[in-house]
Protein backbone atom coordinates (compact mmCIF):
# COMPACT_ATOMS: atom_id res chain seq x y z
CA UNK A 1 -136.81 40.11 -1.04
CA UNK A 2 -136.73 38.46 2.25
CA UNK A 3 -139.17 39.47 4.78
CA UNK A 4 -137.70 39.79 8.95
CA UNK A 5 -139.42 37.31 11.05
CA UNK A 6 -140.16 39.50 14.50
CA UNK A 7 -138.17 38.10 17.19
CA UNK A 8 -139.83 36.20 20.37
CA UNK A 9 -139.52 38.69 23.39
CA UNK A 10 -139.71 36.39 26.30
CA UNK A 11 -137.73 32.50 26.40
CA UNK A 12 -139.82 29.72 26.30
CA UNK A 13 -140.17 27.11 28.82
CA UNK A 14 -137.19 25.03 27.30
CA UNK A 15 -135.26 27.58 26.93
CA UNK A 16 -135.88 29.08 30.54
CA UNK A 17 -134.85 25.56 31.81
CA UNK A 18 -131.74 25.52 29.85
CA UNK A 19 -130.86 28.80 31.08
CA UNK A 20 -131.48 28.12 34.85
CA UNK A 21 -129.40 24.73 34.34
CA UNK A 22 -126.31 26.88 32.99
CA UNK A 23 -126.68 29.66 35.74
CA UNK A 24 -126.73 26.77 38.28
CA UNK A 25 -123.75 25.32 37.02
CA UNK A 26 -122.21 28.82 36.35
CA UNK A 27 -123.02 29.87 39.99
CA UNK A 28 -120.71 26.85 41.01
CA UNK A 29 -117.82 28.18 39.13
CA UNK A 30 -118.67 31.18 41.03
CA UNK A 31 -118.11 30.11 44.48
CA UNK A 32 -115.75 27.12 44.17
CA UNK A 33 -112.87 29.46 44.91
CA UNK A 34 -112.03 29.04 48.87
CA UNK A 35 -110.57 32.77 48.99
CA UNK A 36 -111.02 35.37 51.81
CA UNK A 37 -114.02 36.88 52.14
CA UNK A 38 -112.25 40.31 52.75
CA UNK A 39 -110.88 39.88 49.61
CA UNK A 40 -112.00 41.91 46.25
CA UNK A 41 -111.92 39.43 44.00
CA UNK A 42 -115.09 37.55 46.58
CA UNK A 43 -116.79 40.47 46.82
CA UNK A 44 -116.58 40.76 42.84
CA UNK A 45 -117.74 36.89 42.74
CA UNK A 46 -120.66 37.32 45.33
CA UNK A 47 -121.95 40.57 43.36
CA UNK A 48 -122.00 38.27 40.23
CA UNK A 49 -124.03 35.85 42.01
CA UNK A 50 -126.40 38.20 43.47
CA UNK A 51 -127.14 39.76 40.04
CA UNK A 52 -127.62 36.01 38.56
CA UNK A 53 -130.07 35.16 41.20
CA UNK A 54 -131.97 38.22 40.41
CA UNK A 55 -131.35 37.90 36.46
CA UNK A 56 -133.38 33.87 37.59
CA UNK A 57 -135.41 35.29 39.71
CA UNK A 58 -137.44 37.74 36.75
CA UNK A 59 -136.99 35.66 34.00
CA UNK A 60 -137.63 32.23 35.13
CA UNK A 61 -139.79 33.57 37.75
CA UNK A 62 -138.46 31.35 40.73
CA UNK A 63 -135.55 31.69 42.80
CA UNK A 64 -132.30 30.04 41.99
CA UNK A 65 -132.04 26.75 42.30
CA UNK A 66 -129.14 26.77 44.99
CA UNK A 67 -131.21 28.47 47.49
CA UNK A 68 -133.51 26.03 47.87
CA UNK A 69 -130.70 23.30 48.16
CA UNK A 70 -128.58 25.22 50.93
CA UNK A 71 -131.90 26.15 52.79
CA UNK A 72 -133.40 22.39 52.82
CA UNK A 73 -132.69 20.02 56.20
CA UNK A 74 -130.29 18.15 56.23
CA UNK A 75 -131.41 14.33 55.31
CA UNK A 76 -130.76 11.48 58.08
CA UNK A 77 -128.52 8.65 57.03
CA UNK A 78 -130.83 5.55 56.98
């Protein structure tokens, strides 16, 4: 008889890293499209992103990693 091992409930770190990665590159896929933004199918695409940031948000307990890049300065050419 084989006994269940119980389950982790929370990712860990590598795991939480590898899941930000793909929601970064999934939240590319997201908003590549150059459609109107009075369309439905954007609106359907920017409620998907809102719910990823928040899904990033709780479980890696930091905010998406594409805020931080659209909010930072832009850098002087040297």
């Amino acid at each position: 008889m084989t006994t269940r091992r119980k389950k982790p409930e929370k990712l860990n770190e590598r795991e939480i890293e590898a899941f930000v990665a793909a929601a970064d590159a999934f939240h590319r896929v997201l908003m590549r499209p150059l459609i109107s933004p009075s369309g439905e199918h954007y609106r359907l695409l920017a409620a998907l992103n809102e719910t990823l940031m928040q899904t990033i948000l709780a479980v890696a307990g930091q905010p998406a990693p594409w805020l931080s890049r659209s909010s930072s300065s832009p850098r002087k050419g040297s």
